[in-house]
N, C-alpha and C. Protein backbone atom coordinates (compact mmCIF):
# COMPACT_ATOMS: atom_id res chain seq x y z
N UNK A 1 34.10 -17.78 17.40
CA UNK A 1 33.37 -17.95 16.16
C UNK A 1 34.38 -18.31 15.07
N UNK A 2 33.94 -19.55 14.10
CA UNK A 2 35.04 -19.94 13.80
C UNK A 2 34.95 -19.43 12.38
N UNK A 3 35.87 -19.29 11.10
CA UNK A 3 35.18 -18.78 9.89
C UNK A 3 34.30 -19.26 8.70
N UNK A 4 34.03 -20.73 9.53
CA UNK A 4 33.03 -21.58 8.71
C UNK A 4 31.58 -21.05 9.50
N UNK A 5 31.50 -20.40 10.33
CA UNK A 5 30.10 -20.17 11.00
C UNK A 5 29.25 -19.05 10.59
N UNK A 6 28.55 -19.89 10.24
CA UNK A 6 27.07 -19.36 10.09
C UNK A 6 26.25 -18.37 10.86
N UNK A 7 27.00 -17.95 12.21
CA UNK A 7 26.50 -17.11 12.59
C UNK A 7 27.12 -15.77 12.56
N UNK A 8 25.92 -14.52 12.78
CA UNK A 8 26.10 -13.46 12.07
C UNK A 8 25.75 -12.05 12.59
N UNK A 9 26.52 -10.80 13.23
CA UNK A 9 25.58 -9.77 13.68
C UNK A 9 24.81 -9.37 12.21
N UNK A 10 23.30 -8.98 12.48
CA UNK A 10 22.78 -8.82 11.27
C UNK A 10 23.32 -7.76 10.59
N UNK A 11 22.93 -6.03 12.06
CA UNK A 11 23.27 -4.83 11.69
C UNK A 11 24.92 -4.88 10.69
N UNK A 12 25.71 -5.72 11.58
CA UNK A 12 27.21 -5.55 10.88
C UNK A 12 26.70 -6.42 9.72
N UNK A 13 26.50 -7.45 9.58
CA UNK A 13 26.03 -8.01 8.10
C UNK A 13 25.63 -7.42 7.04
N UNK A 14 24.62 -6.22 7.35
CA UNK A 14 23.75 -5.52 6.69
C UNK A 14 24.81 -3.91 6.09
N UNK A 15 26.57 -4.28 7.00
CA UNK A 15 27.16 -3.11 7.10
C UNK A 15 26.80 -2.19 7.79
N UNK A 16 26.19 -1.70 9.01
CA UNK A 16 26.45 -1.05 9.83
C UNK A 16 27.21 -0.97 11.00
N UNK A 17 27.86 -0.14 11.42
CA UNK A 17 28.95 -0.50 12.46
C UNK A 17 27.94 -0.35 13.90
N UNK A 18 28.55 -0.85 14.85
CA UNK A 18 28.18 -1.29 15.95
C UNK A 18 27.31 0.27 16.66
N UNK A 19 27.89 1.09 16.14
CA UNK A 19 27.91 2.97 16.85
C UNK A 19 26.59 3.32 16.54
N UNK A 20 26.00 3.06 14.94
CA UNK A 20 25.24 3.02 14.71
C UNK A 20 23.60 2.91 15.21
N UNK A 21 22.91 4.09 15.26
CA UNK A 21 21.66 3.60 15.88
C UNK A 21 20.53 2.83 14.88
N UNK A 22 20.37 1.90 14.77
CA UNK A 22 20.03 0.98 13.51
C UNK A 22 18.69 0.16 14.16
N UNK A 23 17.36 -0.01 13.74
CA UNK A 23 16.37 -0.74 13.81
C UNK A 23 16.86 -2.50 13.28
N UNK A 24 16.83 -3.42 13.56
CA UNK A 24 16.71 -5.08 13.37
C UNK A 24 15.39 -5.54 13.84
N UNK A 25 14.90 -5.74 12.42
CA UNK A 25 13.57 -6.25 12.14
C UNK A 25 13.57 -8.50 11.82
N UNK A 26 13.08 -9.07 12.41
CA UNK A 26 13.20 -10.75 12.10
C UNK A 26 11.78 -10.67 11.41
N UNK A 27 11.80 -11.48 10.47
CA UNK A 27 10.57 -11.86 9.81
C UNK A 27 10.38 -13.47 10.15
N UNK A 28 9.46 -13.73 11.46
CA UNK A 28 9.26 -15.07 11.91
C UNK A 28 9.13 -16.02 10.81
N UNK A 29 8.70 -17.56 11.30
CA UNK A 29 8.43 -18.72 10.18
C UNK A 29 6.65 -18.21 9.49
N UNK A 30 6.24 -17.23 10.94
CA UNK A 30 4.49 -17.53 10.46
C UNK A 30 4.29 -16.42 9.86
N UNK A 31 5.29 -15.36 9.82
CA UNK A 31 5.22 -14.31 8.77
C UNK A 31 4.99 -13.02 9.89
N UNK A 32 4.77 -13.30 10.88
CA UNK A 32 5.42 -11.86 11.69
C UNK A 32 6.21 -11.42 11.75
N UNK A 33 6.58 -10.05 12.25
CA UNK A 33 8.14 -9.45 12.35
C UNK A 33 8.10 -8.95 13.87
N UNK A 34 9.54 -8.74 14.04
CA UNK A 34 9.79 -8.64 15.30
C UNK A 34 10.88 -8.04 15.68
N UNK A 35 11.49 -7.17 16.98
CA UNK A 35 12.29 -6.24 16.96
C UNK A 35 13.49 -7.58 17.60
N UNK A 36 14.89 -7.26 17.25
CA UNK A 36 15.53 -8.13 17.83
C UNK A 36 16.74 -7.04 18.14
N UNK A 37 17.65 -7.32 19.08
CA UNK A 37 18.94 -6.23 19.59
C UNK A 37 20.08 -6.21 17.94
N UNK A 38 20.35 -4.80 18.34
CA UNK A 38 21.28 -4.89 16.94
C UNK A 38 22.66 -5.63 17.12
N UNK A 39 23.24 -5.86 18.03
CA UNK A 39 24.09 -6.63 18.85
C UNK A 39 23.65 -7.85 18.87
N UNK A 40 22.86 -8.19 18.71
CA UNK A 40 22.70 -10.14 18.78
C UNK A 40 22.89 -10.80 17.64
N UNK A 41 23.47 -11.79 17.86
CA UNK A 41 24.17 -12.82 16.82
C UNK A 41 23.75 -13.65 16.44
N UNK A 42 22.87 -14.41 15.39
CA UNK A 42 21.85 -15.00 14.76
C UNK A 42 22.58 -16.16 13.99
N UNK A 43 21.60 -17.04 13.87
CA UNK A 43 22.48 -18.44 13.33
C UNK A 43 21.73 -18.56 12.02
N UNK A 44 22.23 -17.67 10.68
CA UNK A 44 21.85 -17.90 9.25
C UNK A 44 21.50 -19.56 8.77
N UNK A 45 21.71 -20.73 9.72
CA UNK A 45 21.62 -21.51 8.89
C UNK A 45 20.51 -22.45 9.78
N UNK A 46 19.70 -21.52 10.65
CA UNK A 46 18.57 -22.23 11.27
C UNK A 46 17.35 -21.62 10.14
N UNK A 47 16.26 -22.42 9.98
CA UNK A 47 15.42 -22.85 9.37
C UNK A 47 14.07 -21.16 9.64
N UNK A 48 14.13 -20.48 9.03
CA UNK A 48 13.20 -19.32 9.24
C UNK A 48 13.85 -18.34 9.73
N UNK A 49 14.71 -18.06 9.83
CA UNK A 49 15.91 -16.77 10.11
C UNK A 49 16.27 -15.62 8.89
N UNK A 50 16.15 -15.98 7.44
CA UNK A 50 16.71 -15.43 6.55
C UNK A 50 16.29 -14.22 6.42
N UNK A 51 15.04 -13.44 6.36
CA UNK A 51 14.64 -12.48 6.20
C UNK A 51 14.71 -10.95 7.09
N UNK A 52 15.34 -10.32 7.10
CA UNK A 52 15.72 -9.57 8.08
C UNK A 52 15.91 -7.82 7.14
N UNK A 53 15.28 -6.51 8.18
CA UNK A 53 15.40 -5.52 7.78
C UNK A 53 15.94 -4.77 8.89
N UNK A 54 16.81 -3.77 8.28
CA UNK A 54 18.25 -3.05 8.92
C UNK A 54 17.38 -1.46 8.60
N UNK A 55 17.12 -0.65 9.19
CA UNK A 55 16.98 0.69 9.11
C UNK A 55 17.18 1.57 10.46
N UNK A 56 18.13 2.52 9.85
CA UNK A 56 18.61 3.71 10.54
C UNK A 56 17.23 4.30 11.63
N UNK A 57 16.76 3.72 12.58
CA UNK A 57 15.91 4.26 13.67
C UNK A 57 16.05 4.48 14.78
N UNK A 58 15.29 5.09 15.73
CA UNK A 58 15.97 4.72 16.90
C UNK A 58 13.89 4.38 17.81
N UNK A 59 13.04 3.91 17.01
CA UNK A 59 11.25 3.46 17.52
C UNK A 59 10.90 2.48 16.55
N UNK A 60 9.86 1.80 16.65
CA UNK A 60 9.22 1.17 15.58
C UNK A 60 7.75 1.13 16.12
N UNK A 61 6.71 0.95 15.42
CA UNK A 61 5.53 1.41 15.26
C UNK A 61 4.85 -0.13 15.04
N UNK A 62 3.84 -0.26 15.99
CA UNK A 62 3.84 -1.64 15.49
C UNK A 62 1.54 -1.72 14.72
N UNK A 63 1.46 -2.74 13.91
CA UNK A 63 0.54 -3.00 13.45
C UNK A 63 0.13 -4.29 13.21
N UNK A 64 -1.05 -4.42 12.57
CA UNK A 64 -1.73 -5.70 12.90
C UNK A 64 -2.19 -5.94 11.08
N UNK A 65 -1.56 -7.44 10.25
CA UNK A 65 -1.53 -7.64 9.53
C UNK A 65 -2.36 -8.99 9.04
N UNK A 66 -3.77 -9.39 9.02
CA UNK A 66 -3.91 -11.03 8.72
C UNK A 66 -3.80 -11.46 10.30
N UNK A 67 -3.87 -10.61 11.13
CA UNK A 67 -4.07 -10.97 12.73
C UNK A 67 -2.97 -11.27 13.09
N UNK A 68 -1.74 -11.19 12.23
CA UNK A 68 -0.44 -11.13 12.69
C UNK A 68 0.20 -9.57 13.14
N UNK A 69 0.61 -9.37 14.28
CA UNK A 69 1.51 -8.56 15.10
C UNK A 69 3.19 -8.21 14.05
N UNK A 70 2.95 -7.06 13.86
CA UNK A 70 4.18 -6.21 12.92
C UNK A 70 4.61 -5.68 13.58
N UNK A 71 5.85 -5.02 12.95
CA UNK A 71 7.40 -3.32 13.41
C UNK A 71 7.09 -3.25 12.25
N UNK A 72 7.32 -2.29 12.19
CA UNK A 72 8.32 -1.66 11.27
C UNK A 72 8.72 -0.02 12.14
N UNK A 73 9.72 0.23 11.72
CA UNK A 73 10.71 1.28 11.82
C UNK A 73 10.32 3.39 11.20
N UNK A 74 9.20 3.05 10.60
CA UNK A 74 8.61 4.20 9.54
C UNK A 74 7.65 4.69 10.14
N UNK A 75 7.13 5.83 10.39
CA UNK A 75 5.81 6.29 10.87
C UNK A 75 4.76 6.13 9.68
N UNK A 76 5.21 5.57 8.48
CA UNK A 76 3.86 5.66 7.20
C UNK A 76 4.37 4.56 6.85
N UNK A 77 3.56 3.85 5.72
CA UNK A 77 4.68 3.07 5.07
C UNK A 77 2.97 2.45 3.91
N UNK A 78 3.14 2.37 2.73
CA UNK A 78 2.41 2.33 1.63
C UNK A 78 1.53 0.95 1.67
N UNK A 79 1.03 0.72 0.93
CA UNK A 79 -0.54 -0.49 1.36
C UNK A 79 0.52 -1.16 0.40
N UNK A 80 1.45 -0.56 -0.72
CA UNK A 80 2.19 -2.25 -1.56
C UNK A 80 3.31 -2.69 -0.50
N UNK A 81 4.11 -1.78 0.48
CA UNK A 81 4.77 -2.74 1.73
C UNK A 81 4.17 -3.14 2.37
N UNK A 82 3.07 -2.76 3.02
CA UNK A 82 2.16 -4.16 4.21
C UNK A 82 1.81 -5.09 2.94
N UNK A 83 1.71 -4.94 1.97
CA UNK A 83 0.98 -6.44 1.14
C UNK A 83 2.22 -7.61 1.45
N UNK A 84 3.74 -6.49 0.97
CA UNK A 84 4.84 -7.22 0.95
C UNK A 84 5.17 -7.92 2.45
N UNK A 85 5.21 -6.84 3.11
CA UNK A 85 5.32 -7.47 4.53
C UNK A 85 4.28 -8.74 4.89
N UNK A 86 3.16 -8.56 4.72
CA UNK A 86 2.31 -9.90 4.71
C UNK A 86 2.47 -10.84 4.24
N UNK A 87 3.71 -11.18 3.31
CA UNK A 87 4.59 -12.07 2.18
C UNK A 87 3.16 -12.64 0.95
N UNK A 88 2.38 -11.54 0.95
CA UNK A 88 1.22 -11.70 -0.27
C UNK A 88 1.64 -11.22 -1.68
N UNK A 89 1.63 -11.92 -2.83
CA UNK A 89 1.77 -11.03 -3.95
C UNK A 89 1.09 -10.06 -4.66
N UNK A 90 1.27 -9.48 -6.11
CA UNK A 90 0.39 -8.79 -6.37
C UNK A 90 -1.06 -9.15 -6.91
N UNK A 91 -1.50 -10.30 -6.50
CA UNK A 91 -3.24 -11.18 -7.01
C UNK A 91 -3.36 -10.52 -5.22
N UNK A 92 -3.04 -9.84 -4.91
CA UNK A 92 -3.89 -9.46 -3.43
C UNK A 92 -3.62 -7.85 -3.27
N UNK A 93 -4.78 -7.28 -2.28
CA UNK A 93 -4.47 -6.15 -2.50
C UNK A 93 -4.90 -5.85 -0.69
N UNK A 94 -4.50 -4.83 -0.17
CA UNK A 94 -4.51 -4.58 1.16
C UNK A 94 -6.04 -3.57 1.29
N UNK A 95 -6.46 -3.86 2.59
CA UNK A 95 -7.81 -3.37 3.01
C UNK A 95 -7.15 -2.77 4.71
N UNK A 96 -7.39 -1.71 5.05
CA UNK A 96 -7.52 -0.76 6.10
C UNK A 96 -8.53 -1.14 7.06
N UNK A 97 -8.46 -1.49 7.94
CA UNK A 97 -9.55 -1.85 8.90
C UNK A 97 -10.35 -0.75 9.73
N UNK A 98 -11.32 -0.20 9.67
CA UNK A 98 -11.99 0.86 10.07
C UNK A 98 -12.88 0.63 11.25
N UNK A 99 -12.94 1.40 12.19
CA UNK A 99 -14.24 1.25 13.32
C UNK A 99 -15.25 2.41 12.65
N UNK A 100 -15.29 3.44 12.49
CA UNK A 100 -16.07 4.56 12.21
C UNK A 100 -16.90 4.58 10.89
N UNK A 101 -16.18 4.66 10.14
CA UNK A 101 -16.36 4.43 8.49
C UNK A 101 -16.29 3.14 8.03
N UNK A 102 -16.35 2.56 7.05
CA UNK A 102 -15.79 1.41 6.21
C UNK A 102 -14.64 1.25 5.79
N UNK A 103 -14.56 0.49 6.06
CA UNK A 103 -12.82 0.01 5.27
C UNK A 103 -12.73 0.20 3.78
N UNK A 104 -11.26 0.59 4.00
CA UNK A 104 -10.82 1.45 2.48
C UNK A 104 -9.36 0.37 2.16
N UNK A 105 -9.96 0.25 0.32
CA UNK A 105 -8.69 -0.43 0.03
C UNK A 105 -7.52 0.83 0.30
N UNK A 106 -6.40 0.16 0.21
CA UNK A 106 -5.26 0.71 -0.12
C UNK A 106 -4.31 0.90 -1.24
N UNK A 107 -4.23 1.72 -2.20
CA UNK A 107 -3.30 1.69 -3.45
C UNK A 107 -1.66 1.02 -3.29
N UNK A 108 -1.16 0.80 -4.18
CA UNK A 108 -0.10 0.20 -4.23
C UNK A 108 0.97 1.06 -3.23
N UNK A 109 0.62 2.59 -4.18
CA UNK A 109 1.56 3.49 -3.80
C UNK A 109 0.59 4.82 -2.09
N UNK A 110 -0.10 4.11 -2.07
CA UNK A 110 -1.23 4.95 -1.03
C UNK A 110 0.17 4.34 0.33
N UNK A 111 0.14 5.82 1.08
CA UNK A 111 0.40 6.13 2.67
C UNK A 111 -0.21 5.65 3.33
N UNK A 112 -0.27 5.20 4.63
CA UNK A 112 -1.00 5.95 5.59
C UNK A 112 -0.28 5.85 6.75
N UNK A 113 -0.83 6.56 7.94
CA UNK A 113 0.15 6.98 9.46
C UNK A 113 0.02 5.78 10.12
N UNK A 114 0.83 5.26 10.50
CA UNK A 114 0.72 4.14 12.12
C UNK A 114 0.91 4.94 13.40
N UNK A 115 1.14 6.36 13.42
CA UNK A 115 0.94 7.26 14.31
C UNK A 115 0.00 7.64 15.26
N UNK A 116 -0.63 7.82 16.53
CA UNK A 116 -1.63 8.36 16.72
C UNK A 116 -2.17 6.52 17.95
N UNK A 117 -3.05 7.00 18.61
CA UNK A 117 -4.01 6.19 19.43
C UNK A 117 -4.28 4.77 18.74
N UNK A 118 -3.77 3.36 19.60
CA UNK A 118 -4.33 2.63 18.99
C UNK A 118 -3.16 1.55 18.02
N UNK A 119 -3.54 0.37 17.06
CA UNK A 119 -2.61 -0.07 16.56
C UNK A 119 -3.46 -0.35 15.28
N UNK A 120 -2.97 0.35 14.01
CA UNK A 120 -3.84 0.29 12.72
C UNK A 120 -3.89 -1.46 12.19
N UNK A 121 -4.76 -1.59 11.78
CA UNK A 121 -5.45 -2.90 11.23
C UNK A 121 -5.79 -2.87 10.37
N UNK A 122 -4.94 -3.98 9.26
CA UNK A 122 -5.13 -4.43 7.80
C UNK A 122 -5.59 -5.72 7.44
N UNK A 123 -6.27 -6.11 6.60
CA UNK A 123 -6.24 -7.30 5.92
C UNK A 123 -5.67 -7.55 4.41
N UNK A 124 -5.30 -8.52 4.05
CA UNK A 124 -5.02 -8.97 2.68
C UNK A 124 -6.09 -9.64 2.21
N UNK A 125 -6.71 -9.45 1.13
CA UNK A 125 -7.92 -10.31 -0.02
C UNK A 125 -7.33 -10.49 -1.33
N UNK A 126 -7.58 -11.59 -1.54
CA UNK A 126 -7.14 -11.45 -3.77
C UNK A 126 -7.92 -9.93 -4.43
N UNK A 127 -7.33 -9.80 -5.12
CA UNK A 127 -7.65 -8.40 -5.95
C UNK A 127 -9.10 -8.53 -6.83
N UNK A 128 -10.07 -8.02 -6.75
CA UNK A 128 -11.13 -8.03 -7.66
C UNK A 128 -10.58 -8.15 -9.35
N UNK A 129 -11.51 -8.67 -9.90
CA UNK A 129 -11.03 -8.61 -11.49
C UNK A 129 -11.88 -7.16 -11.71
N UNK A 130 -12.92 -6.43 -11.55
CA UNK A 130 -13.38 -5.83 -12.20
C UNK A 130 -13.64 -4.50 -10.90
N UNK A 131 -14.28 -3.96 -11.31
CA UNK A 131 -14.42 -2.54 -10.04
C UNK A 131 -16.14 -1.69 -10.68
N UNK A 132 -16.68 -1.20 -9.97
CA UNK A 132 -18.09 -0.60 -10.70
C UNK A 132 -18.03 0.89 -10.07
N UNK A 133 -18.00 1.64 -11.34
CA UNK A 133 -17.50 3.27 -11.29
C UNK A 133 -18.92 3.98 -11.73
N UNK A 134 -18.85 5.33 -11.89
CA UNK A 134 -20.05 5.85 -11.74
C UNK A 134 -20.11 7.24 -12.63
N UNK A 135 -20.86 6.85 -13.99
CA UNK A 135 -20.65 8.68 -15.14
C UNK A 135 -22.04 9.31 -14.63
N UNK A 136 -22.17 9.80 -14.24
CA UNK A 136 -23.68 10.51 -13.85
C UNK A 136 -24.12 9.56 -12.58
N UNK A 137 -25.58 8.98 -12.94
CA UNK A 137 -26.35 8.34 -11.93
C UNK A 137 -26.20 6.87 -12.65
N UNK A 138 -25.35 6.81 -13.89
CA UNK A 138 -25.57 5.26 -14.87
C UNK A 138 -23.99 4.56 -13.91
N UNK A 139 -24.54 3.49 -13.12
CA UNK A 139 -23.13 2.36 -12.93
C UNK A 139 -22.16 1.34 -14.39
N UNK A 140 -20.87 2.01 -14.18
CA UNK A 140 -19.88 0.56 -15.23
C UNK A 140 -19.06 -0.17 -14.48
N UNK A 141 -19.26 -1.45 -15.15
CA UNK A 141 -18.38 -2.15 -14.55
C UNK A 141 -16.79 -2.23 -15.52
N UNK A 142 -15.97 -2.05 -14.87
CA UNK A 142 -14.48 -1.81 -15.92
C UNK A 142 -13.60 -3.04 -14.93
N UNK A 143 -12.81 -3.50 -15.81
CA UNK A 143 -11.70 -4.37 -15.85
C UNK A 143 -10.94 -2.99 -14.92
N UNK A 144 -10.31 -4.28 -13.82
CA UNK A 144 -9.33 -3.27 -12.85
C UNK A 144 -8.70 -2.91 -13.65
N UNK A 145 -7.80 -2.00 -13.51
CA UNK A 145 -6.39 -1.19 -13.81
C UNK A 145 -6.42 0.37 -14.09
N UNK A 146 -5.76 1.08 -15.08
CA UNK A 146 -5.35 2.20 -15.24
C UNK A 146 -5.91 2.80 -16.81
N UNK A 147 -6.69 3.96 -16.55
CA UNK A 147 -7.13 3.88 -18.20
C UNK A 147 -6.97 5.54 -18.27
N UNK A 148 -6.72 5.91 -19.50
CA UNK A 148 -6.57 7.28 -20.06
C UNK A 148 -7.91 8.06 -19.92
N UNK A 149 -7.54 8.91 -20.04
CA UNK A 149 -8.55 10.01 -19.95
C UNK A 149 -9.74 9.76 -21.19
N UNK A 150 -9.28 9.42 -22.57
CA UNK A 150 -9.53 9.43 -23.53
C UNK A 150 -10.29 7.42 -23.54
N UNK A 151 -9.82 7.23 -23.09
CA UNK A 151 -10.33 5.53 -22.60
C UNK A 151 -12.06 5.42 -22.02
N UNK A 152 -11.79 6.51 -20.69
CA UNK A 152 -12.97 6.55 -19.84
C UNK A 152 -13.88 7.67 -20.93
N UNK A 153 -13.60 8.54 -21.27
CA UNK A 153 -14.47 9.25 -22.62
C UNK A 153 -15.22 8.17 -23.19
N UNK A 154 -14.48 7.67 -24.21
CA UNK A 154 -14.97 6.79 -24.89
C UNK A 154 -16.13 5.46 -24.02
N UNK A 155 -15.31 4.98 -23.09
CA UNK A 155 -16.20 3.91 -22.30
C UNK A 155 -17.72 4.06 -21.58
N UNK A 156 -17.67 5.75 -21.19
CA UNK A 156 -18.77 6.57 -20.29
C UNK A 156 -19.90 7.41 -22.01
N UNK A 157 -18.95 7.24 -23.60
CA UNK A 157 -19.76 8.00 -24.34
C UNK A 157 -20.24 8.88 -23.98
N UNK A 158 -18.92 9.65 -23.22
CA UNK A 158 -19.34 11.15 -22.95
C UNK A 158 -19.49 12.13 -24.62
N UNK A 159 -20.31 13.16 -24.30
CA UNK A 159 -20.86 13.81 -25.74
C UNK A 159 -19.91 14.66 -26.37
N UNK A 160 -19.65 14.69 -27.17
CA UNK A 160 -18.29 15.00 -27.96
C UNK A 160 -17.75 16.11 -27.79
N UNK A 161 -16.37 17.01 -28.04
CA UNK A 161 -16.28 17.63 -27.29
C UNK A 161 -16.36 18.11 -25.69
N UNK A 162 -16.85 17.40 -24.91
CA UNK A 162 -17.10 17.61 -23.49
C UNK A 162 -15.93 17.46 -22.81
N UNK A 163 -15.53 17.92 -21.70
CA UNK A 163 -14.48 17.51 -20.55
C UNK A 163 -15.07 16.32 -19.77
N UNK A 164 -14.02 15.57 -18.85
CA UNK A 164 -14.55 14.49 -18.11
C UNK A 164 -13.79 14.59 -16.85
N UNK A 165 -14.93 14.90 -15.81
CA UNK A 165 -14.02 15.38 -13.94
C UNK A 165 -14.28 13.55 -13.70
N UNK A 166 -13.09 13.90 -12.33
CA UNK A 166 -13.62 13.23 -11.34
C UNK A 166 -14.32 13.97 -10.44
N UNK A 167 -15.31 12.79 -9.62
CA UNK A 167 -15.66 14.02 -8.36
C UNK A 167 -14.91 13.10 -6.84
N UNK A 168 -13.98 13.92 -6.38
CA UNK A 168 -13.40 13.94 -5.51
C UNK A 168 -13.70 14.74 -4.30
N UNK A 169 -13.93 13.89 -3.17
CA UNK A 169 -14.77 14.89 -1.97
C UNK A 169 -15.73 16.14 -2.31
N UNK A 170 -16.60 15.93 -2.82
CA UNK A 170 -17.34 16.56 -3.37
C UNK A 170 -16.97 17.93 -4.48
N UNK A 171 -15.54 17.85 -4.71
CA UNK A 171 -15.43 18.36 -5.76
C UNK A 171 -14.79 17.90 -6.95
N UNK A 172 -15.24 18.62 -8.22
CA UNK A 172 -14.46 18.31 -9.54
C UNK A 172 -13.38 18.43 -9.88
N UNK A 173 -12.47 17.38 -9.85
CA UNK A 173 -11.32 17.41 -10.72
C UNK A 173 -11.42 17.26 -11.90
N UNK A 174 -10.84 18.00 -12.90
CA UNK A 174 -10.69 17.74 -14.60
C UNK A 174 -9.56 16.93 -15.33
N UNK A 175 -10.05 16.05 -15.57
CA UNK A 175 -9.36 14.79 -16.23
C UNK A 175 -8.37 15.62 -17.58
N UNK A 176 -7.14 15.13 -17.54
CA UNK A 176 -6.64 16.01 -18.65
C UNK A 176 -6.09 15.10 -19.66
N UNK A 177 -6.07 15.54 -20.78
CA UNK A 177 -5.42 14.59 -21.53
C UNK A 177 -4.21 14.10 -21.78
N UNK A 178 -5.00 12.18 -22.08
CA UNK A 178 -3.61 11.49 -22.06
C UNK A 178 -3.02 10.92 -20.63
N UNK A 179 -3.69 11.95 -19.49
CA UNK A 179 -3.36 11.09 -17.85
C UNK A 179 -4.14 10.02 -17.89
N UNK A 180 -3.54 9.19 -16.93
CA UNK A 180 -3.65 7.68 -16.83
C UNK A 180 -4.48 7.71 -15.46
N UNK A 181 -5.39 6.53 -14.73
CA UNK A 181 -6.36 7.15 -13.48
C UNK A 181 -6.33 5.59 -13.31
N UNK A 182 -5.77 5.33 -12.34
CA UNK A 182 -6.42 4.08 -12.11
C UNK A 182 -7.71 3.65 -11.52
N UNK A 183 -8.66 2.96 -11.80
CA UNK A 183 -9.89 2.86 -11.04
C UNK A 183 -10.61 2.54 -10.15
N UNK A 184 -10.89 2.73 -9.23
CA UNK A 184 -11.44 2.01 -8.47
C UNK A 184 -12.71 2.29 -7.76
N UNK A 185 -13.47 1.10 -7.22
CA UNK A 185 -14.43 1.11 -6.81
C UNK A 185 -15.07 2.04 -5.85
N UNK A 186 -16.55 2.53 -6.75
CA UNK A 186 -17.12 3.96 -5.96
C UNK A 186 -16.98 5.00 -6.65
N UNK A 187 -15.78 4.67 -7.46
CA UNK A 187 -15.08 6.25 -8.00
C UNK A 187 -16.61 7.13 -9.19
N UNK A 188 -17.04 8.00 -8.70
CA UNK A 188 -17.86 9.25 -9.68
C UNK A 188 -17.17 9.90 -10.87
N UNK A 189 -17.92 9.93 -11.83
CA UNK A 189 -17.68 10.89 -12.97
C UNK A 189 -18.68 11.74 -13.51
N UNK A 190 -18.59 12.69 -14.04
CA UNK A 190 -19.32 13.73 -14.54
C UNK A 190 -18.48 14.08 -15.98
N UNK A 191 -19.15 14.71 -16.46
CA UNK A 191 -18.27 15.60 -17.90
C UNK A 191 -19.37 17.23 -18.13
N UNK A 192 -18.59 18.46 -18.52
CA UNK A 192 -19.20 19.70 -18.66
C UNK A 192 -18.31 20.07 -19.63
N UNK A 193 -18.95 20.98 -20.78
CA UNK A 193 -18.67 21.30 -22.05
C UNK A 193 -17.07 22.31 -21.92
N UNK A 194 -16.70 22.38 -22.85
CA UNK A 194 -15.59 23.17 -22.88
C UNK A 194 -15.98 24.72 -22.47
N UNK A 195 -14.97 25.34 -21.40
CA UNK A 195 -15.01 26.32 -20.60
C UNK A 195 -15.63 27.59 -22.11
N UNK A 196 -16.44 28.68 -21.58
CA UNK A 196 -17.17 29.63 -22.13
C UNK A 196 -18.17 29.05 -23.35
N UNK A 197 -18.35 27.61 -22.85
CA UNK A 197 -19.89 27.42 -23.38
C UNK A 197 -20.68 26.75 -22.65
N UNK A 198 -21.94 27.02 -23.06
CA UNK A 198 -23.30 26.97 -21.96
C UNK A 198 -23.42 25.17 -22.25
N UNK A 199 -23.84 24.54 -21.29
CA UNK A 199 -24.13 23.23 -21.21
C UNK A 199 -25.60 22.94 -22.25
């Protein structure tokens, strides 16, 4: 290998020494990834090679992305890395593929296991502009994003003085002030008067 060459162990590229038990992840031309030996020597200056992930493993877990075949190295790993791994930006947001239930988006910062029976299944969609939430039995429609406690008050004209829950698996959480909630679709609200007075 001469010192004009372009070719490269990744793991040692990436700085790990050879001893090292290290995961080498290739990110194909069509946007799959793939396990490659940490010992093999790669030619940086062929055409779809550049993208490559180095982590301390010794398994990888594989999943199904846009009908493309994934690794990764993590037993969890958040709905904003499969977006990333799918090479989608943030105008898209990741969907969970369900047999039992319905499919559930995924938050930026939302988990989930690749653990267990089976190989989990995602899709990528552009992100809704708007989401339809729920103060009692009355539906709103709100501009996606993140709104204060004091935001959704005002937007739901909850009655003055009042608290404002979420309802979460069938129970109430109490919105506190000044927290930020991001919204999303389905999400319930209620509001009940300040604690030691009668509704």
């Amino acid at each position: 290998m001469t010192s004009n060459s372009a070719y490269i162990t990744v793991a040692q590229g990436a700085g790990y020494r050879s001893s090292d038990e290290v995961i080498v992840l290739q990110q194909l031309s069509d946007g799959g990834i793939e396990s490659i030996r940490a010992e093999e020597v790669v030619d940086l200056a062929a055409p779809g090679v550049e993208r490559f992930f180095v982590m301390v493993a010794d398994s990888t877990y594989r999943l199904i992305v846009d009908g493309l075949k994934l690794e990764w190295p993590r037993a969890s790993l958040s709905g904003g890395t499969i977006r990333k791994l799918a090479l989608k930006d943030d105008t898209f947001e990741v969907v969970q593929e369900l047999e039992l239930v319905p499919d559930r988006v995924l938050g930026e910062d939302e988990f989930v296991t690749l653990q267990g029976a089976g190989t989990e299944r995602f899709k990528t969609r552009p992100v809704a502009q708007t989401v339809t939430v729920f103060y009692g039995e009355e539906a709103f429609i709100l501009a996606k994003g993140k709104y204060t406690t004091e935001q959704l008050i005002d937007r739901f004209q909850v009655e003055a003085g009042y608290l404002l829950d979420l309802i979460e698996n069938g129970k109430l959480v109490e919105l506190k002030p000044g927290e930020h909630l991001e919204v999303k679709n389905g999400m319930r609200f209620t509001s009940h008067p300040p604690r030691g007075q009668s509704s």
